[in-house]
C-alpha atoms as a PDB file:
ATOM      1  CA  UNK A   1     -18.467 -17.285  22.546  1.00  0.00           C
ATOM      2  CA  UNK A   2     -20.313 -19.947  20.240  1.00  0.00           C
ATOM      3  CA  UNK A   3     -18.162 -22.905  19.359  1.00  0.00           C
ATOM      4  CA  UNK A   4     -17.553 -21.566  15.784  1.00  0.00           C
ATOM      5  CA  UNK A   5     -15.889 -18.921  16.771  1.00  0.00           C
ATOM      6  CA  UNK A   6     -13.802 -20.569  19.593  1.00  0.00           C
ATOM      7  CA  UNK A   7     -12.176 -22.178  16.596  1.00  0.00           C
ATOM      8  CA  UNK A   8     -12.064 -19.943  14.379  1.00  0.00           C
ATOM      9  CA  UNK A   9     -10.148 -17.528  17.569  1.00  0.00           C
ATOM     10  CA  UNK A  10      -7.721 -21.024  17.799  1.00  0.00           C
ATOM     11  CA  UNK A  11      -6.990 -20.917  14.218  1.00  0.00           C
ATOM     12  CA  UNK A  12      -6.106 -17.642  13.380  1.00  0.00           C
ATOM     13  CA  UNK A  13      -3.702 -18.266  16.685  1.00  0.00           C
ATOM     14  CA  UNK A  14      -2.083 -20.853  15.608  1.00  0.00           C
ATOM     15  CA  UNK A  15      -1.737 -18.720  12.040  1.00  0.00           C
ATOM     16  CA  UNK A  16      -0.319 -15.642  14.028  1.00  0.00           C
ATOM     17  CA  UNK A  17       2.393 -18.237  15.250  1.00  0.00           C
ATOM     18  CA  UNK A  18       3.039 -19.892  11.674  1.00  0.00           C
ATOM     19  CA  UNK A  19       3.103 -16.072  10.537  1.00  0.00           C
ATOM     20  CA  UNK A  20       5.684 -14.689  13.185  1.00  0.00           C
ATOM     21  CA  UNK A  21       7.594 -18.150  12.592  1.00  0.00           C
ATOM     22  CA  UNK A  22       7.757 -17.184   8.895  1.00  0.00           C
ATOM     23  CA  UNK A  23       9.349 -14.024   9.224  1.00  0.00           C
ATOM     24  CA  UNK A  24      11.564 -15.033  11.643  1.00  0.00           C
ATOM     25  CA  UNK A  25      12.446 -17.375   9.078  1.00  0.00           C
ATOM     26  CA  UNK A  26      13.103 -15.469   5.786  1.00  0.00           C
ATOM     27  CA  UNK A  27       9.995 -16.764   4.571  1.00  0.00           C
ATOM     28  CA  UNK A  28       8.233 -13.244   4.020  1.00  0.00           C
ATOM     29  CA  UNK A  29       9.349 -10.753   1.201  1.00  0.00           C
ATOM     30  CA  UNK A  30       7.789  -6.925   0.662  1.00  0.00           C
ATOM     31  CA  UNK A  31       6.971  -5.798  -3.281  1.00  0.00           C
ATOM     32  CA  UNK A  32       6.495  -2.308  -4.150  1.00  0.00           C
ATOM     33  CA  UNK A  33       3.361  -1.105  -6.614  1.00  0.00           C
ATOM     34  CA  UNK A  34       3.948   2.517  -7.863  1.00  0.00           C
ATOM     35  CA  UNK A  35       1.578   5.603  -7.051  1.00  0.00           C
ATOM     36  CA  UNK A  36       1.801   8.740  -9.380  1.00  0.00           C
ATOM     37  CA  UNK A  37       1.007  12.368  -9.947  1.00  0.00           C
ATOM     38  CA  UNK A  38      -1.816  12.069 -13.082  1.00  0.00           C
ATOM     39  CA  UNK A  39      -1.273  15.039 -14.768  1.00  0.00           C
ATOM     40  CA  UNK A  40       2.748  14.702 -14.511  1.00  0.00           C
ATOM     41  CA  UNK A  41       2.661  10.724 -14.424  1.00  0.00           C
ATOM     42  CA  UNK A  42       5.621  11.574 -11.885  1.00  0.00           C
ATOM     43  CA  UNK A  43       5.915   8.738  -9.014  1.00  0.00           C
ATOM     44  CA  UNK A  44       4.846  10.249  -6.046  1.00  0.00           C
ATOM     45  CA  UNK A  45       5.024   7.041  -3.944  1.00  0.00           C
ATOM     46  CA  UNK A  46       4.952   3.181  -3.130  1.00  0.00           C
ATOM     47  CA  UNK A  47       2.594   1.199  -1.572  1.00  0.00           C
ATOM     48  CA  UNK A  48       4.322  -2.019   0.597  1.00  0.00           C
ATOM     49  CA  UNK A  49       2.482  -4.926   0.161  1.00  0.00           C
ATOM     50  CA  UNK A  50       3.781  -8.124   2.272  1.00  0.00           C
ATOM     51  CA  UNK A  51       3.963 -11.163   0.370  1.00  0.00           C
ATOM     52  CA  UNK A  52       4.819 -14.871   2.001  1.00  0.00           C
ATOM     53  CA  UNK A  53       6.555 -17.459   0.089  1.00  0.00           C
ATOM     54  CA  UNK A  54       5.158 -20.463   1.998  1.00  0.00           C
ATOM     55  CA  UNK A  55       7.651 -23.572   2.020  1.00  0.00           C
ATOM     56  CA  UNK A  56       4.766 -25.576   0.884  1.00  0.00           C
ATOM     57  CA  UNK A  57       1.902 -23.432  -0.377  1.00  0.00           C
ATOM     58  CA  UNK A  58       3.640 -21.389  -2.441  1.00  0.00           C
ATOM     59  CA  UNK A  59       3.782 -16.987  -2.986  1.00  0.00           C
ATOM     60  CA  UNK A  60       0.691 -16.035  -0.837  1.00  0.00           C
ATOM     61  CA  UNK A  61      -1.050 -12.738  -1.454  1.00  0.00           C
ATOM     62  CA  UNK A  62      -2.498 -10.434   2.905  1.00  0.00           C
ATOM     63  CA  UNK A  63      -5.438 -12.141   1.862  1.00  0.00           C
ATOM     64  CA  UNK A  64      -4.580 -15.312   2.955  1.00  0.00           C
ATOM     65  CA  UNK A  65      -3.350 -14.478   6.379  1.00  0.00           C
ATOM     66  CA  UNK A  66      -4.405 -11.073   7.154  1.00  0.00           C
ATOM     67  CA  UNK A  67      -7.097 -12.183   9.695  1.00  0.00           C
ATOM     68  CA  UNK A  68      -4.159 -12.939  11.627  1.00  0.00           C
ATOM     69  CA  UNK A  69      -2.829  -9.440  11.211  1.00  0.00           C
ATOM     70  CA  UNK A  70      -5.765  -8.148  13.765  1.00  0.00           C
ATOM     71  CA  UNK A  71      -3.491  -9.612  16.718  1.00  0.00           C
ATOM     72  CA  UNK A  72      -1.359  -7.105  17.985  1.00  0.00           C
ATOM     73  CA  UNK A  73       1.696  -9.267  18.235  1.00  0.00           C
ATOM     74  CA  UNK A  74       1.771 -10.735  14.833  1.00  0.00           C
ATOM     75  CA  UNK A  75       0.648  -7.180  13.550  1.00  0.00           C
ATOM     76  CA  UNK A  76       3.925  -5.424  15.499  1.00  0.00           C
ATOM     77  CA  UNK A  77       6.761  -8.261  13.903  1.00  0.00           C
ATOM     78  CA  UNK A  78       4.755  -7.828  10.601  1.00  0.00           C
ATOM     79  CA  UNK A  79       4.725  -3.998  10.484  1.00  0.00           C
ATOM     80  CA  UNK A  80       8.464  -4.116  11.495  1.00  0.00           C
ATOM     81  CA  UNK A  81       9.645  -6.025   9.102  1.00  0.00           C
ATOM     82  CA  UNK A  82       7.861  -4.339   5.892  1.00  0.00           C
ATOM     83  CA  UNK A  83       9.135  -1.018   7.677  1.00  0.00           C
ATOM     84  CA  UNK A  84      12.557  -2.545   7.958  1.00  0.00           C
ATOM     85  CA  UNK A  85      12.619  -3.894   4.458  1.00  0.00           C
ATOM     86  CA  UNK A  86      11.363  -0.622   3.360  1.00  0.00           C
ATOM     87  CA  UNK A  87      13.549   1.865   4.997  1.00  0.00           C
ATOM     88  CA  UNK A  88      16.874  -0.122   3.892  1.00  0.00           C
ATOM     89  CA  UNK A  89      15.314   0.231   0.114  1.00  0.00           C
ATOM     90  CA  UNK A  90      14.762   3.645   0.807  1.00  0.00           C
ATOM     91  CA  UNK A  91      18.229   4.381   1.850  1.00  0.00           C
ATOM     92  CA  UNK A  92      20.449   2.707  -1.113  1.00  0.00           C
ATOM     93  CA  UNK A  93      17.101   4.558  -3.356  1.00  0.00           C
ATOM     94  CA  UNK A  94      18.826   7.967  -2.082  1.00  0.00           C
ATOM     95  CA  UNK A  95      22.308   6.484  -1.926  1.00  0.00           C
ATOM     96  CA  UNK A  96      21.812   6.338  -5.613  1.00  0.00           C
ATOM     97  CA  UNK A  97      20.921   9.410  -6.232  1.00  0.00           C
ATOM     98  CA  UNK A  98      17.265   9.184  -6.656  1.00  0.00           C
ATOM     99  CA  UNK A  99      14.353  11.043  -4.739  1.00  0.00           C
ATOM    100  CA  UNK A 100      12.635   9.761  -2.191  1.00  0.00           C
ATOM    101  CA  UNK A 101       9.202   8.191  -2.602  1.00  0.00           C
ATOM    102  CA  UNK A 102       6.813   8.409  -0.130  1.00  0.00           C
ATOM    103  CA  UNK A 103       6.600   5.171   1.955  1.00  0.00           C
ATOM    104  CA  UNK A 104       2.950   3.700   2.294  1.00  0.00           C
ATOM    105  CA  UNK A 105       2.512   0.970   4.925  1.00  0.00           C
ATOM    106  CA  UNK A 106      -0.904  -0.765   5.819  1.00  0.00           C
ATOM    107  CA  UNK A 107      -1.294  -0.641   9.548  1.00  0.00           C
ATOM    108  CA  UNK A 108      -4.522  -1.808  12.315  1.00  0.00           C
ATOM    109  CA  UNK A 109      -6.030   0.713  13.842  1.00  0.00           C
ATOM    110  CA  UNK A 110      -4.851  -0.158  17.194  1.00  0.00           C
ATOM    111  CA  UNK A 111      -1.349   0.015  16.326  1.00  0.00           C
ATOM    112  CA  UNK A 112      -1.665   3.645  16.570  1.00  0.00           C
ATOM    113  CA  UNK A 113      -2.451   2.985  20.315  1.00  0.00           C
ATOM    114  CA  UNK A 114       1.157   1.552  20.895  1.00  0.00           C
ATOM    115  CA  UNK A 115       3.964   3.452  21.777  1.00  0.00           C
ATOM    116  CA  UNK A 116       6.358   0.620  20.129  1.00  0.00           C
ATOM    117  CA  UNK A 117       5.254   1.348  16.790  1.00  0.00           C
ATOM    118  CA  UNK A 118       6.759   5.241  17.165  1.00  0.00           C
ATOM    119  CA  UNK A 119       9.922   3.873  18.900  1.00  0.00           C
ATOM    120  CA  UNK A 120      10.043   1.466  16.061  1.00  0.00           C
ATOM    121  CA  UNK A 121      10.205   3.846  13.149  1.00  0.00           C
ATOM    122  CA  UNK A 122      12.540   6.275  14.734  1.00  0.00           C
ATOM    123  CA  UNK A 123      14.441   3.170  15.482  1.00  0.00           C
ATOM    124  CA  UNK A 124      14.576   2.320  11.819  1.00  0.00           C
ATOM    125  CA  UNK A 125      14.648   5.292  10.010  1.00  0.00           C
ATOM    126  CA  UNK A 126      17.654   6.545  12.781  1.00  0.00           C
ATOM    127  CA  UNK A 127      19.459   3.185  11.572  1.00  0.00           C
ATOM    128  CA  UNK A 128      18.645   3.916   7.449  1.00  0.00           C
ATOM    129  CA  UNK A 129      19.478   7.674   7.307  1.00  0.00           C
ATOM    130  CA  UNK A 130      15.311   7.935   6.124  1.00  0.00           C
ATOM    131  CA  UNK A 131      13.410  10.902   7.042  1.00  0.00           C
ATOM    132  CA  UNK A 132      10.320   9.359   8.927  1.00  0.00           C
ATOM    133  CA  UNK A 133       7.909  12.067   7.143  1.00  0.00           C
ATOM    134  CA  UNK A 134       8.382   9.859   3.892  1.00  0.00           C
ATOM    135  CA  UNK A 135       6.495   7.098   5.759  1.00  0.00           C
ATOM    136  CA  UNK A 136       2.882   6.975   5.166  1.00  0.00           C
ATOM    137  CA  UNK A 137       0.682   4.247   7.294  1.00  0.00           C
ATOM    138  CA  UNK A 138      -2.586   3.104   5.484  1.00  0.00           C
ATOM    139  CA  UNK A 139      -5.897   2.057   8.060  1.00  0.00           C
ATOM    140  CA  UNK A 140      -8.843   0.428   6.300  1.00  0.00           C
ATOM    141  CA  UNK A 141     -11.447   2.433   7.299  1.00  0.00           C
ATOM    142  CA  UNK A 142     -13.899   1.227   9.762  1.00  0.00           C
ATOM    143  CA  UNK A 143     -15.357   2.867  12.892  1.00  0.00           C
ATOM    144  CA  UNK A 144     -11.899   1.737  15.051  1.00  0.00           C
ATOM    145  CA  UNK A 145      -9.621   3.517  12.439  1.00  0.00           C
ATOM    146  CA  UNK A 146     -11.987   6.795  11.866  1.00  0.00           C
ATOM    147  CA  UNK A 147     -11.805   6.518  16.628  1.00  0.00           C
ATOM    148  CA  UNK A 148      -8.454   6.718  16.232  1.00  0.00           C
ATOM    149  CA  UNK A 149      -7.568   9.379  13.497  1.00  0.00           C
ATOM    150  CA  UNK A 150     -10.647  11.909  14.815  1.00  0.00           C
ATOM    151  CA  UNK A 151      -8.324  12.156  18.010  1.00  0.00           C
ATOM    152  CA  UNK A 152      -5.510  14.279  18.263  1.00  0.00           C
ATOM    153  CA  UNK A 153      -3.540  12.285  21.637  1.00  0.00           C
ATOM    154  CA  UNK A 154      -3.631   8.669  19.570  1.00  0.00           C
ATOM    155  CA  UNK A 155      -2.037  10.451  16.481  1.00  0.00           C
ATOM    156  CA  UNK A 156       0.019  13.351  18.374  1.00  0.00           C
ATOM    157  CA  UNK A 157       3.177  10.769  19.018  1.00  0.00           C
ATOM    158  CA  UNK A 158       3.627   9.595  15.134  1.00  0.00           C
ATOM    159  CA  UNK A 159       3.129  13.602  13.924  1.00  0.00           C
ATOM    160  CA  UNK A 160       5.712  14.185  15.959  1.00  0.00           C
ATOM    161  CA  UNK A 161       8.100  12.103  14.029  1.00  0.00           C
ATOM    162  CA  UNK A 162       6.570  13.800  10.615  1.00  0.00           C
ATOM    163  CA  UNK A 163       4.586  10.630   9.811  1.00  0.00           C
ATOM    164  CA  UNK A 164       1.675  10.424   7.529  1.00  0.00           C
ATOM    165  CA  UNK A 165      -1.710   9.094   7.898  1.00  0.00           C
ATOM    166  CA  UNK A 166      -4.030   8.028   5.031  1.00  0.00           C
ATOM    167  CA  UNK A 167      -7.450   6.685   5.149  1.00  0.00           C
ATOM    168  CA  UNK A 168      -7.628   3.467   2.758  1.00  0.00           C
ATOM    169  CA  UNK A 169     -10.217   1.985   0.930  1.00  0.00           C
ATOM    170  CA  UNK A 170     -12.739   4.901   1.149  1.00  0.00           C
ATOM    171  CA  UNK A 171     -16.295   4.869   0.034  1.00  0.00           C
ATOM    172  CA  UNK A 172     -17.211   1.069   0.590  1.00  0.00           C
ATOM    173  CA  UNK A 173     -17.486   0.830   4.531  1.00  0.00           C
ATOM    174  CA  UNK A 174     -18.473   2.762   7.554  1.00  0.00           C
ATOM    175  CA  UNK A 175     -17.217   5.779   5.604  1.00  0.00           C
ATOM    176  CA  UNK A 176     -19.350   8.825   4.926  1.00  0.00           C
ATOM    177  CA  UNK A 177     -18.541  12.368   3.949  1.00  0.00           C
ATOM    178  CA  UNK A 178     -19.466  13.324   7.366  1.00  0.00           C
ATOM    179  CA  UNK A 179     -16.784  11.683   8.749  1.00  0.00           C
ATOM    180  CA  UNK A 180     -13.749  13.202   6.257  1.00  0.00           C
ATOM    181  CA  UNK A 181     -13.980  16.648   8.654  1.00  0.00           C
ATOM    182  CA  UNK A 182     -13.153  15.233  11.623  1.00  0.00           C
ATOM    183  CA  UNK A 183     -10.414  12.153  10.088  1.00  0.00           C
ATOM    184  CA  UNK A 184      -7.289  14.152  10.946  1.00  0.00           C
ATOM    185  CA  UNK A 185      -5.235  12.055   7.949  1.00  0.00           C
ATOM    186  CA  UNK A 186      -3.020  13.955   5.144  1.00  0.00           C
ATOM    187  CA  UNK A 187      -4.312  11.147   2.266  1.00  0.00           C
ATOM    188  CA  UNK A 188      -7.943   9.264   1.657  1.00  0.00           C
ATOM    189  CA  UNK A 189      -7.590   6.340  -1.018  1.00  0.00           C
ATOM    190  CA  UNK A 190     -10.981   5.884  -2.489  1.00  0.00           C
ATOM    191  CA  UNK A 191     -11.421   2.021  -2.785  1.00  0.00           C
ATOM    192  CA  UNK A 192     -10.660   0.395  -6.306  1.00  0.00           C
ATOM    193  CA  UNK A 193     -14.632  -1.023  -6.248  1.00  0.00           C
ATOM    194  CA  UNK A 194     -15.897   2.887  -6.109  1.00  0.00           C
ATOM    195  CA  UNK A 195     -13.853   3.598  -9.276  1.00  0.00           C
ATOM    196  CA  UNK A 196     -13.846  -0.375 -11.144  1.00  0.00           C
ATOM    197  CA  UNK A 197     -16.542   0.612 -13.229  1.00  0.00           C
ATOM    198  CA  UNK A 198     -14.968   3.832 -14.467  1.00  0.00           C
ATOM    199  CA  UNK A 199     -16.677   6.924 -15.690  1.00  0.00           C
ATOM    200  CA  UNK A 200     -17.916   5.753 -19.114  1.00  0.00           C
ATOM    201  CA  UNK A 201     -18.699   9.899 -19.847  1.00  0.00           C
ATOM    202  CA  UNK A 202     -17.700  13.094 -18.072  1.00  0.00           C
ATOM    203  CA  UNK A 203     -21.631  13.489 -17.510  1.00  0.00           C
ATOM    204  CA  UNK A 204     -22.058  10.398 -16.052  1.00  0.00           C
ATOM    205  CA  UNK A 205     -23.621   9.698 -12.618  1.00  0.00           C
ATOM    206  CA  UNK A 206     -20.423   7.866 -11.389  1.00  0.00           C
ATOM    207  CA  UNK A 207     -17.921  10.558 -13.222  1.00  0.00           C
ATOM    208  CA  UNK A 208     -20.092  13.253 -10.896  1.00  0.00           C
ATOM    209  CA  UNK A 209     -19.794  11.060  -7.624  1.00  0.00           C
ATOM    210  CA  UNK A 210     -15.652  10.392  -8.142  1.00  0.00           C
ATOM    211  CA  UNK A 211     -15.321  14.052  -9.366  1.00  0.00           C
ATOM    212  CA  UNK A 212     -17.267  15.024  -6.006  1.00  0.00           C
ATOM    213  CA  UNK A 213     -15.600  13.402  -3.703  1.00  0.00           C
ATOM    214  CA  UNK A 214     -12.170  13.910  -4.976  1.00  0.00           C
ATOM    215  CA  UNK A 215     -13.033  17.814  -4.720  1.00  0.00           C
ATOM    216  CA  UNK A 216     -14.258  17.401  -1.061  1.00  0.00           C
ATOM    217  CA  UNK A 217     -10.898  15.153  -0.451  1.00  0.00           C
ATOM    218  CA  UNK A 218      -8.659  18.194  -1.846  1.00  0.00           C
ATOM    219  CA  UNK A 219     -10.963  21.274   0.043  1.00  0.00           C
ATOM    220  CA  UNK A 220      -9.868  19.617   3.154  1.00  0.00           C
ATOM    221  CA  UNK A 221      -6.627  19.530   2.496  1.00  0.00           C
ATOM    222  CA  UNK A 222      -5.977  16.140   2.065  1.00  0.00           C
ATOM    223  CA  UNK A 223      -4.641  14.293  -0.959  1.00  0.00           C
ATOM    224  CA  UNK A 224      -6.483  12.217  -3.160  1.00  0.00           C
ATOM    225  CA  UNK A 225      -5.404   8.418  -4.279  1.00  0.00           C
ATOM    226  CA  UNK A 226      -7.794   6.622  -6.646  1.00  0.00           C
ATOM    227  CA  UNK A 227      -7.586   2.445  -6.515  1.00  0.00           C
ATOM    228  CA  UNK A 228      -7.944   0.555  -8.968  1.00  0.00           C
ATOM    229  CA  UNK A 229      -6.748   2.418 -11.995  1.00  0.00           C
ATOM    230  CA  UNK A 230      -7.060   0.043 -15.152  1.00  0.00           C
ATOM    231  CA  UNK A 231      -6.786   1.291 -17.915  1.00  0.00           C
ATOM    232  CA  UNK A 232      -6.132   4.300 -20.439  1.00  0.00           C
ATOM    233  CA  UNK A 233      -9.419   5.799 -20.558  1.00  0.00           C
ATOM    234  CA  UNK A 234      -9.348   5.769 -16.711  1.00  0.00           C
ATOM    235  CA  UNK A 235      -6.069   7.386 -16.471  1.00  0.00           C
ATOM    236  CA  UNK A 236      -7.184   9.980 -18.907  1.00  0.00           C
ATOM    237  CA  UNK A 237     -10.296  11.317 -17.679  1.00  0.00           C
ATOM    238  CA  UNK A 238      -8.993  11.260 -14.395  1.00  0.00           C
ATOM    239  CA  UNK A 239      -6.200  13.636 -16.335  1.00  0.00           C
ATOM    240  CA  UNK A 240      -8.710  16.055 -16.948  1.00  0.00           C
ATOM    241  CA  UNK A 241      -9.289  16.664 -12.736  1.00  0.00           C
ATOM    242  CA  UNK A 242      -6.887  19.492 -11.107  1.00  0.00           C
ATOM    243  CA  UNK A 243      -5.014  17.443  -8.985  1.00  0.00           C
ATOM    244  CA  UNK A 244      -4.823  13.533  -8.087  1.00  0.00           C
ATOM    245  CA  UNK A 245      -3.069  10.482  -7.765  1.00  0.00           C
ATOM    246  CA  UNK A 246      -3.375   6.708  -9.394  1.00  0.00           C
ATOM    247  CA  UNK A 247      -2.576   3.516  -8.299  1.00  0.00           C
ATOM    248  CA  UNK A 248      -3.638   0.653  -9.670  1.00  0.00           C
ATOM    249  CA  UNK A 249      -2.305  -2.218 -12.821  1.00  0.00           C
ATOM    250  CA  UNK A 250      -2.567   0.262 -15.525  1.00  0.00           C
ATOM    251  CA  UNK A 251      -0.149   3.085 -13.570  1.00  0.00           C
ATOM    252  CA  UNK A 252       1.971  -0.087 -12.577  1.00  0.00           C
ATOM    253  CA  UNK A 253       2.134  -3.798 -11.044  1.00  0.00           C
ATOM    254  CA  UNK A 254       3.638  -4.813  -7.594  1.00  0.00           C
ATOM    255  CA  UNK A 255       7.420  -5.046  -8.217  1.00  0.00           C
ATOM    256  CA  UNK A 256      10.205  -6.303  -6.176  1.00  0.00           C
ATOM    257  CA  UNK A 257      12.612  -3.611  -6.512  1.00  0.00           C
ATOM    258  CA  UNK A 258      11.875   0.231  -6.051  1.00  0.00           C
ATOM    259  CA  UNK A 259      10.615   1.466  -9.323  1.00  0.00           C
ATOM    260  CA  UNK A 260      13.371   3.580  -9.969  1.00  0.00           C
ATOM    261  CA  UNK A 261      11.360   6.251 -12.331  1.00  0.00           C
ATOM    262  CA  UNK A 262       8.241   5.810 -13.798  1.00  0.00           C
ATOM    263  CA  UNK A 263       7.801   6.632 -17.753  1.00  0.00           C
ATOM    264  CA  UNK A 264       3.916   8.315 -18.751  1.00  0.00           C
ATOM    265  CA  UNK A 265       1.859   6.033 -20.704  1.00  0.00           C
END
């Protein structure tokens, strides 16, 4: 190991501490940005995104710490704490009255390998009175992730709880189509940079590409999540596809509260 990356290995250490510190510490909060149903504009879902109000640098948005995530430790007490924030949200949600969204967590691949994150969401959801199929877990995809979800023993443990898999950020890594038939995931998010530039026409060559892959998604069962959804013309043409589901500023912004419905545009 070169001596750049001895330090850069002691660094994100010494970050993984300062991270686990933080939550120990009521440092770390969880916001909630809504997912929807196009064609009904019904929410369908929220993605959990961790957030860290640093004592001295202020709110700091995963990408300023989530190299550190890759350790397994700091990626366990972060993963239980969005999961425990989450649940308890979930449960005054149905206390309420209101239906239950589906739950969408980022995970790293190689939490799937550990038996402590099962235990830990039938821990929690046990605890919340939450049904554990509302949770979702997100994995980037890169060759680790599409390892893990093309076998049946790493995923057999959290399917036995009901939990959901979904393949994030799809279409800008080691992704290929090839791959989609053996992920065994129930959702593939295509990655807001394969959708920023929108389909300026139905004929275009990127409307054909999105519409593609969105029909491949939905042949194989799985359900389809486009990033990055901006703005009305977006929303709209997307409107015009049989079935799919938007995320982005335009269908709403990270919130700190549940959104409790979410009105059409």
């Amino acid at each position: 190991m070169g001596e750049e990356k001895v330090i850069d290995a002691c660094k994100r250490a010494s970050l993984g501490a300062r991270i686990i510190a933080g939550l120990h510490a009521g440092e770390f909060t969880v916001a909630f940005q809504p997912v929807v149903h196009v064609q009904t504009r019904a929410l369908s879902g929220v993605e959990c995104l961790l957030r860290w109000r640093h004592p001295q640098y202020g709110l700091l948005l995963p990408g300023a710490f989530e190299s550190a995530l890759h350790d397994p430790a700091v990626a366990h007490e972060a993963t239980r704490f969005v999961l425990d924030v989450a649940f308890q949200r979930l449960r005054d949600r149905l206390r309420a009255g209101g239906a239950p969204p589906l739950v969408a967590i980022k995970v790293q691949p190689c939490q799937l390998l550990d038996d402590s994150l099962v235990r830990t969401i039938d821990e929690l959801t046990r605890r919340d009175g939450v049904l554990a199929s509302r949770t979702e877990l997100e994995l980037v995809e890169n060759e680790e992730t599409l390892a893990v979800v093309a076998t049946r023993e790493f995923t057999a443990p959290l399917r036995s709880l009901g939990v959901q898999l979904a393949l994030d950020d799809f279409g800008t890594g080691y992704s290929s189509l090839a791959t989609l038939a053996g992920a065994r995931v129930d959702a593939v998010k295509l990655a807001r940079e394969f959708f920023r530039l929108g389909p300026q026409h139905a004929d275009s060559r990127a409307a054909c590409v999105i519409r593609g892959v969105i029909d491949i998604v939905e042949r194989l069962g799985m359900r389809a999540v486009v990033q990055g959804v901006e703005n009305a013309a977006q929303m709209a043409w997307l409107a015009t596809l049989p079935t799919v589901y938007a995320q982005g500023h335009y269908v709403g912004k990270a919130m700190y509260e549940y959104p409790a419905t979410h009105e059409p545009r």
